[in-house]
C-alpha atoms as a PDB file:
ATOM      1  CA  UNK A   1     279.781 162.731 231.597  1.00  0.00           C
ATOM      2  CA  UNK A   2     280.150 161.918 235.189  1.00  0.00           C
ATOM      3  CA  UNK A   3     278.970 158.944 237.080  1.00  0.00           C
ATOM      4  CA  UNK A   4     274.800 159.783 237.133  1.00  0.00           C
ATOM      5  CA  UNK A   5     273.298 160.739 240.451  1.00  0.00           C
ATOM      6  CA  UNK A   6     271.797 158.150 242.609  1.00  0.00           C
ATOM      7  CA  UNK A   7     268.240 157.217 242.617  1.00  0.00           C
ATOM      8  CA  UNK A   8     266.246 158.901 245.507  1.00  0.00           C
ATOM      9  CA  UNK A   9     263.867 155.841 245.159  1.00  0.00           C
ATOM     10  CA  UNK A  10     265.352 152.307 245.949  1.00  0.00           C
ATOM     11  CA  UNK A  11     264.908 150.439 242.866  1.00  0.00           C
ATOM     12  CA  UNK A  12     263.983 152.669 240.554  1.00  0.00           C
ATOM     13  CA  UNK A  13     264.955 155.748 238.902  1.00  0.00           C
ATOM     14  CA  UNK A  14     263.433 158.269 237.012  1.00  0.00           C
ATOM     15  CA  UNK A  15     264.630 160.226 233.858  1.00  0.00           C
ATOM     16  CA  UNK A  16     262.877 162.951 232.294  1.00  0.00           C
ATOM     17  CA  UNK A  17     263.815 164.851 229.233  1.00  0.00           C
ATOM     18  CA  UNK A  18     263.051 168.689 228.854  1.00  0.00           C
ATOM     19  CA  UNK A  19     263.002 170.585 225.975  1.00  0.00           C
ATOM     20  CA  UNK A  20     260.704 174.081 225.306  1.00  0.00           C
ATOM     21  CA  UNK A  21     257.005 172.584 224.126  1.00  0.00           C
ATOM     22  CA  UNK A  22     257.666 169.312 224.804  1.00  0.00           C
ATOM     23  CA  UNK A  23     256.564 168.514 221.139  1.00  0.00           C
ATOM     24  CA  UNK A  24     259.607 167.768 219.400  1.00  0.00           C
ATOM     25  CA  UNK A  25     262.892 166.440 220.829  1.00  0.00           C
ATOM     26  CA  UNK A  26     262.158 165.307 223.990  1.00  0.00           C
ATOM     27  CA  UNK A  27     259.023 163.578 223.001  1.00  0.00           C
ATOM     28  CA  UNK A  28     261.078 161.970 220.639  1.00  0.00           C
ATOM     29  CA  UNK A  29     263.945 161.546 223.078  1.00  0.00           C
ATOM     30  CA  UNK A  30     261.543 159.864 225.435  1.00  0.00           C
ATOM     31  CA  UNK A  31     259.990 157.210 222.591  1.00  0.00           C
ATOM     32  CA  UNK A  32     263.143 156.032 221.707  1.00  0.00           C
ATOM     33  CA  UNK A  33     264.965 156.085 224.810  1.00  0.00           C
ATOM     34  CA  UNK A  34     261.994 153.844 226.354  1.00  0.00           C
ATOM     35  CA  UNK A  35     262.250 151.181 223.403  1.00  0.00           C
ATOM     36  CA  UNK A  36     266.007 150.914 223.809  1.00  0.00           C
ATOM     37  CA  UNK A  37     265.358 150.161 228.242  1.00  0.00           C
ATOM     38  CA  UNK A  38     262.780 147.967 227.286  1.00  0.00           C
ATOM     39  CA  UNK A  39     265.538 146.037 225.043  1.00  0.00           C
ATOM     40  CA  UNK A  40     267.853 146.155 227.327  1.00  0.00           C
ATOM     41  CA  UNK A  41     265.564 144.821 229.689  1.00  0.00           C
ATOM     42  CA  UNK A  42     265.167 147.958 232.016  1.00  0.00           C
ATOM     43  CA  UNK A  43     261.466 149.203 231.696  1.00  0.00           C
ATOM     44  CA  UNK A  44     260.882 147.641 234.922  1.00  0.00           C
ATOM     45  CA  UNK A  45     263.661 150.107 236.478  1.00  0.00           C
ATOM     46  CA  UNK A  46     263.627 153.147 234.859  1.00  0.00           C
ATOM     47  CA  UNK A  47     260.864 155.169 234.329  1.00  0.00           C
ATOM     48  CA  UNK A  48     260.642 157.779 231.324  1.00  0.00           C
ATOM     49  CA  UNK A  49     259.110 161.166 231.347  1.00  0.00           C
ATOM     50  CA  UNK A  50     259.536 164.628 228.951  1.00  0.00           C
ATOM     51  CA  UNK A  51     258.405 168.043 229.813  1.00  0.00           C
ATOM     52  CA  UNK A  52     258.401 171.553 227.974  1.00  0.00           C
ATOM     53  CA  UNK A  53     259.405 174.524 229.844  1.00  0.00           C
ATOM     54  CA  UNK A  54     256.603 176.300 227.999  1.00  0.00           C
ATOM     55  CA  UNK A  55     252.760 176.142 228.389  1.00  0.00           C
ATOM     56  CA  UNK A  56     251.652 176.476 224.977  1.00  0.00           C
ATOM     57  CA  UNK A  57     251.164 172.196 223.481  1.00  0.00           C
ATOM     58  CA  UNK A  58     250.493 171.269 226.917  1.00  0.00           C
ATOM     59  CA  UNK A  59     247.841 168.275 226.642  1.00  0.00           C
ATOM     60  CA  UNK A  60     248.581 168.049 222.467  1.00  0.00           C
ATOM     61  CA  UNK A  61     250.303 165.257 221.021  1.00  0.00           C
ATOM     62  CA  UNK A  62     253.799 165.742 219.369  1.00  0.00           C
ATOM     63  CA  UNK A  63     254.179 167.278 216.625  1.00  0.00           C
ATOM     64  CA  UNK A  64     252.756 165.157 213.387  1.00  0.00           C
ATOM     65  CA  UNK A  65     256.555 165.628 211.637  1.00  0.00           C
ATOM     66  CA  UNK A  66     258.485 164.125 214.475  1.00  0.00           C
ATOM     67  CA  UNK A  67     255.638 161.294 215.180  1.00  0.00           C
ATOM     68  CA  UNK A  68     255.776 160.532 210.993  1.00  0.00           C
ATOM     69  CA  UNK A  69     259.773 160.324 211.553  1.00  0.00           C
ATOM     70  CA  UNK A  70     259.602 158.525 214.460  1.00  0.00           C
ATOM     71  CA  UNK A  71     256.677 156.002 213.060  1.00  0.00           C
ATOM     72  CA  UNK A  72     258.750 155.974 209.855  1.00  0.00           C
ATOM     73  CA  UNK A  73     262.146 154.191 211.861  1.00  0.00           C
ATOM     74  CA  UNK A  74     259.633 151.828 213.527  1.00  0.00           C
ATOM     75  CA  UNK A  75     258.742 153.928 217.057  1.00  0.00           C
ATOM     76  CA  UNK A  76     255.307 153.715 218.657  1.00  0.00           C
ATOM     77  CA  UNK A  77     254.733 157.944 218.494  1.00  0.00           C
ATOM     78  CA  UNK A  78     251.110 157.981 220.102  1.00  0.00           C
ATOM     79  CA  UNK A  79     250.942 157.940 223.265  1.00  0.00           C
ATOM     80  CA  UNK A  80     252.761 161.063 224.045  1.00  0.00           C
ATOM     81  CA  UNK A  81     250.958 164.570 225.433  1.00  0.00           C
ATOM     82  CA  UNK A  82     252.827 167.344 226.247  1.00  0.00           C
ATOM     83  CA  UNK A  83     253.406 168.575 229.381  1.00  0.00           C
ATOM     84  CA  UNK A  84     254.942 171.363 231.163  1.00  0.00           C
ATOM     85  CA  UNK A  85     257.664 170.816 233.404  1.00  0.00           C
ATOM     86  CA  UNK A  86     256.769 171.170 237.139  1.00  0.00           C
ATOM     87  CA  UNK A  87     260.146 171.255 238.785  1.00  0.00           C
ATOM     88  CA  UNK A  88     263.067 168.974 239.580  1.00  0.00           C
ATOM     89  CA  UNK A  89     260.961 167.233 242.426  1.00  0.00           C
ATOM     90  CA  UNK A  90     260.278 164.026 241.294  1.00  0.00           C
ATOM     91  CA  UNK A  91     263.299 162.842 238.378  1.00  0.00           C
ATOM     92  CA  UNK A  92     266.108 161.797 239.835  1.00  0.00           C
ATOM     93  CA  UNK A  93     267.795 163.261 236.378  1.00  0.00           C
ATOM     94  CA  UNK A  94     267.030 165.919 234.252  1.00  0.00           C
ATOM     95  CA  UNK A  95     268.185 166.033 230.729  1.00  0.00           C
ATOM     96  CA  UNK A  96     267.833 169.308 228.851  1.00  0.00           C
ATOM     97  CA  UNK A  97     267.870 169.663 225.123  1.00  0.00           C
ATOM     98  CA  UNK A  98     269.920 173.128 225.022  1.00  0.00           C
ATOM     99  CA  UNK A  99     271.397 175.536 226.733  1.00  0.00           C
ATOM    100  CA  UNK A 100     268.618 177.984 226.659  1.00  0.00           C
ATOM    101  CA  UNK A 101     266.393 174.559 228.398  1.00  0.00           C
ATOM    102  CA  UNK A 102     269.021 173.833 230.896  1.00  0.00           C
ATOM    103  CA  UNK A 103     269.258 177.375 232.027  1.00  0.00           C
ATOM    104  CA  UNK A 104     265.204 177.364 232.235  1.00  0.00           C
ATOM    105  CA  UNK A 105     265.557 174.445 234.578  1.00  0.00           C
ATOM    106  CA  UNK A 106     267.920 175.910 236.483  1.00  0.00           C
ATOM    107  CA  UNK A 107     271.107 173.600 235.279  1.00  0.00           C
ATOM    108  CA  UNK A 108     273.890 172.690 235.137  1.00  0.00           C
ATOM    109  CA  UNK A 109     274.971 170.726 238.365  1.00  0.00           C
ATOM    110  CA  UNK A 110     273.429 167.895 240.338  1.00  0.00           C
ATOM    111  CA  UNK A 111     270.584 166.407 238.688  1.00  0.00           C
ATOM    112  CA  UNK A 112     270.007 168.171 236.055  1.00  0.00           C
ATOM    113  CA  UNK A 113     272.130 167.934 233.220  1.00  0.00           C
ATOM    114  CA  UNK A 114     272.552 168.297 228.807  1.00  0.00           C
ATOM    115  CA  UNK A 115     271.122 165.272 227.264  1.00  0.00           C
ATOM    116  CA  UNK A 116     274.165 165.405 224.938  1.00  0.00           C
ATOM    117  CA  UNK A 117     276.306 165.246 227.693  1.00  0.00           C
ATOM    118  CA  UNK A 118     276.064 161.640 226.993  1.00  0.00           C
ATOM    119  CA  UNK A 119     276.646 161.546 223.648  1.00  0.00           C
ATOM    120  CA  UNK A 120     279.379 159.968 222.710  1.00  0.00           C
ATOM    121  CA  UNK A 121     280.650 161.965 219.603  1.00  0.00           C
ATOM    122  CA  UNK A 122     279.804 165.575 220.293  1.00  0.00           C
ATOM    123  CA  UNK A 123     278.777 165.222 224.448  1.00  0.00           C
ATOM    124  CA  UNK A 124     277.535 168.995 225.690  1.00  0.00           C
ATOM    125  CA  UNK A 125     276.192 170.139 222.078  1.00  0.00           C
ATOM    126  CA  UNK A 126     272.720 171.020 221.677  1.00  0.00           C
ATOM    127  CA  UNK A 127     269.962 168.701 220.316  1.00  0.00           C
ATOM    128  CA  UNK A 128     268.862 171.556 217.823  1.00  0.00           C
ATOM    129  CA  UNK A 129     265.192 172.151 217.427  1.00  0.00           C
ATOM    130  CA  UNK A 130     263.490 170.905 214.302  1.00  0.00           C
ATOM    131  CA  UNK A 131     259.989 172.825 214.616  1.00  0.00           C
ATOM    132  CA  UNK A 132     260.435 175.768 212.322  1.00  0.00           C
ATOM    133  CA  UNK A 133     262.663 173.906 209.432  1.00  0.00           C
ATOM    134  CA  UNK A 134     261.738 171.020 207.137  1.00  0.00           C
ATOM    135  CA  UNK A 135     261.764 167.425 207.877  1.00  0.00           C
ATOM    136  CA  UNK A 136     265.456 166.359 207.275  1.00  0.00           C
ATOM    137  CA  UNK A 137     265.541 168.187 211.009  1.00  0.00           C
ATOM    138  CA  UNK A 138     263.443 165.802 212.376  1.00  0.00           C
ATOM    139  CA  UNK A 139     265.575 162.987 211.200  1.00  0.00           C
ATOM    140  CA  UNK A 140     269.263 164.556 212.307  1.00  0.00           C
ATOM    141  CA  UNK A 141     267.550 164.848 215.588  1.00  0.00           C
ATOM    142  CA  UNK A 142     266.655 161.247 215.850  1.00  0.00           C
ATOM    143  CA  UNK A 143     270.189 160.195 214.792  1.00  0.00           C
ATOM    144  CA  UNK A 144     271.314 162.167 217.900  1.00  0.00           C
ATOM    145  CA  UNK A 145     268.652 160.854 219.879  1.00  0.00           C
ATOM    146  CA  UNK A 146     269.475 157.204 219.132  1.00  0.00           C
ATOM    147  CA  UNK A 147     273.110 157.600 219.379  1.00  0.00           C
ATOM    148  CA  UNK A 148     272.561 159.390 223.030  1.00  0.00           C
ATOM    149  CA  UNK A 149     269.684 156.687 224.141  1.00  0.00           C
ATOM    150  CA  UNK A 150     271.854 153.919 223.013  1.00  0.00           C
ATOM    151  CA  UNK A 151     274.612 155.647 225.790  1.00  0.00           C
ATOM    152  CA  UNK A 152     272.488 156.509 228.391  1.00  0.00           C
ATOM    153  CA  UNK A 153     271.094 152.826 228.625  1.00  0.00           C
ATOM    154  CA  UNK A 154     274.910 151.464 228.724  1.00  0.00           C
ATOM    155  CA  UNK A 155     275.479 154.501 231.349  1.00  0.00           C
ATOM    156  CA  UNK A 156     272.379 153.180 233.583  1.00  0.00           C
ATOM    157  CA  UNK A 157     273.525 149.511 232.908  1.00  0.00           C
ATOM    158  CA  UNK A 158     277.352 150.025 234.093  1.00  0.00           C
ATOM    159  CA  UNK A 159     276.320 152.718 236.914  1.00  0.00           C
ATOM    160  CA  UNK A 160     273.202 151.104 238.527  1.00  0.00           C
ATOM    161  CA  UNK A 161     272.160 153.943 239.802  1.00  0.00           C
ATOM    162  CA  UNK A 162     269.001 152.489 241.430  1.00  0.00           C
ATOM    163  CA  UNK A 163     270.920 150.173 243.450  1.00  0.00           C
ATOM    164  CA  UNK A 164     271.878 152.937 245.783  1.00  0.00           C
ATOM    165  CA  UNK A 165     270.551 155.575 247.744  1.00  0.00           C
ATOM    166  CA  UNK A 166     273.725 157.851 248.619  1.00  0.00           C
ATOM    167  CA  UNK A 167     274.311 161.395 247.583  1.00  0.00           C
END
């Protein structure tokens, strides 16, 4: 993946991660991606947020197979409610789960971007969704998840994109 685009905001920056109900992957995206800031020592710098381009769980927690997976590998699952995403007004990334989300958001280019893009073994692939299969989907995507997180935070380490304001 490219260099990531420059935080709007001087000293912070804001990542959110979209997928279609927002009660599945990107939750889970967004749980593990702010344990591994917070042990690199960036929770102070980046903010976390995940959206669903779809209406339906808005307000409802994520769904109880990918909090038991999450719980399962030691993740804090319950704080998350869904929410639908509003626009690419306030992140200064976007991360979409799959093609079809990407295209819903109005990606690729710019800001908004495949989460996968950063992973390092298959960047660009989809983060297939779990919700209609069993739970052995839940834990592939949280292998993708962690490899990706773990990648993003060394991206946002080496790139500092919150130390800069420029296009």
């Amino acid at each position: 993946m490219s260099s990531l685009p420059a935080s709007r905001e001087p000293g912070r920056y804001r990542v959110e991660l979209v997928c279609l109900g927002n009660i599945c992957r990107s939750p889970m995206a967004h749980v593990v991606l702010e344990q591994r800031l917070a042990d690199a020592g960036l929770a102070d710098l980046v903010e976390v947020t995940s959206s669903g381009t779809g209406d339906w769980h808005v307000g409802n927690p994520m769904d109880r197979r990918a909090a038991a997976t999450l719980t399962a590998a030691g993740y804090d699952a319950t704080r998350h409610r869904a929410r639908q995403w509003a626009g690419p007004d306030d992140a200064d990334l976007y991360l979409a789960m799959d093609a079809d989300n990407l295209a819903n958001i109005g990606g690729p280019g710019g800001r908004i971007r495949m989460f996968r893009d950063l992973d390092p073994l298959h960047p660009g692939d989809d983060v297939p969704d779990p919700y209609y299969g069993g739970d052995d989907g839940f834990e592939e995507v949280l292998a993708m998840v962690e490899l990706t997180a773990t990648a993003l935070v060394e991206a946002l380490r080496r790139e500092r994109p919150w130390d800069t304001t420029e296009p």
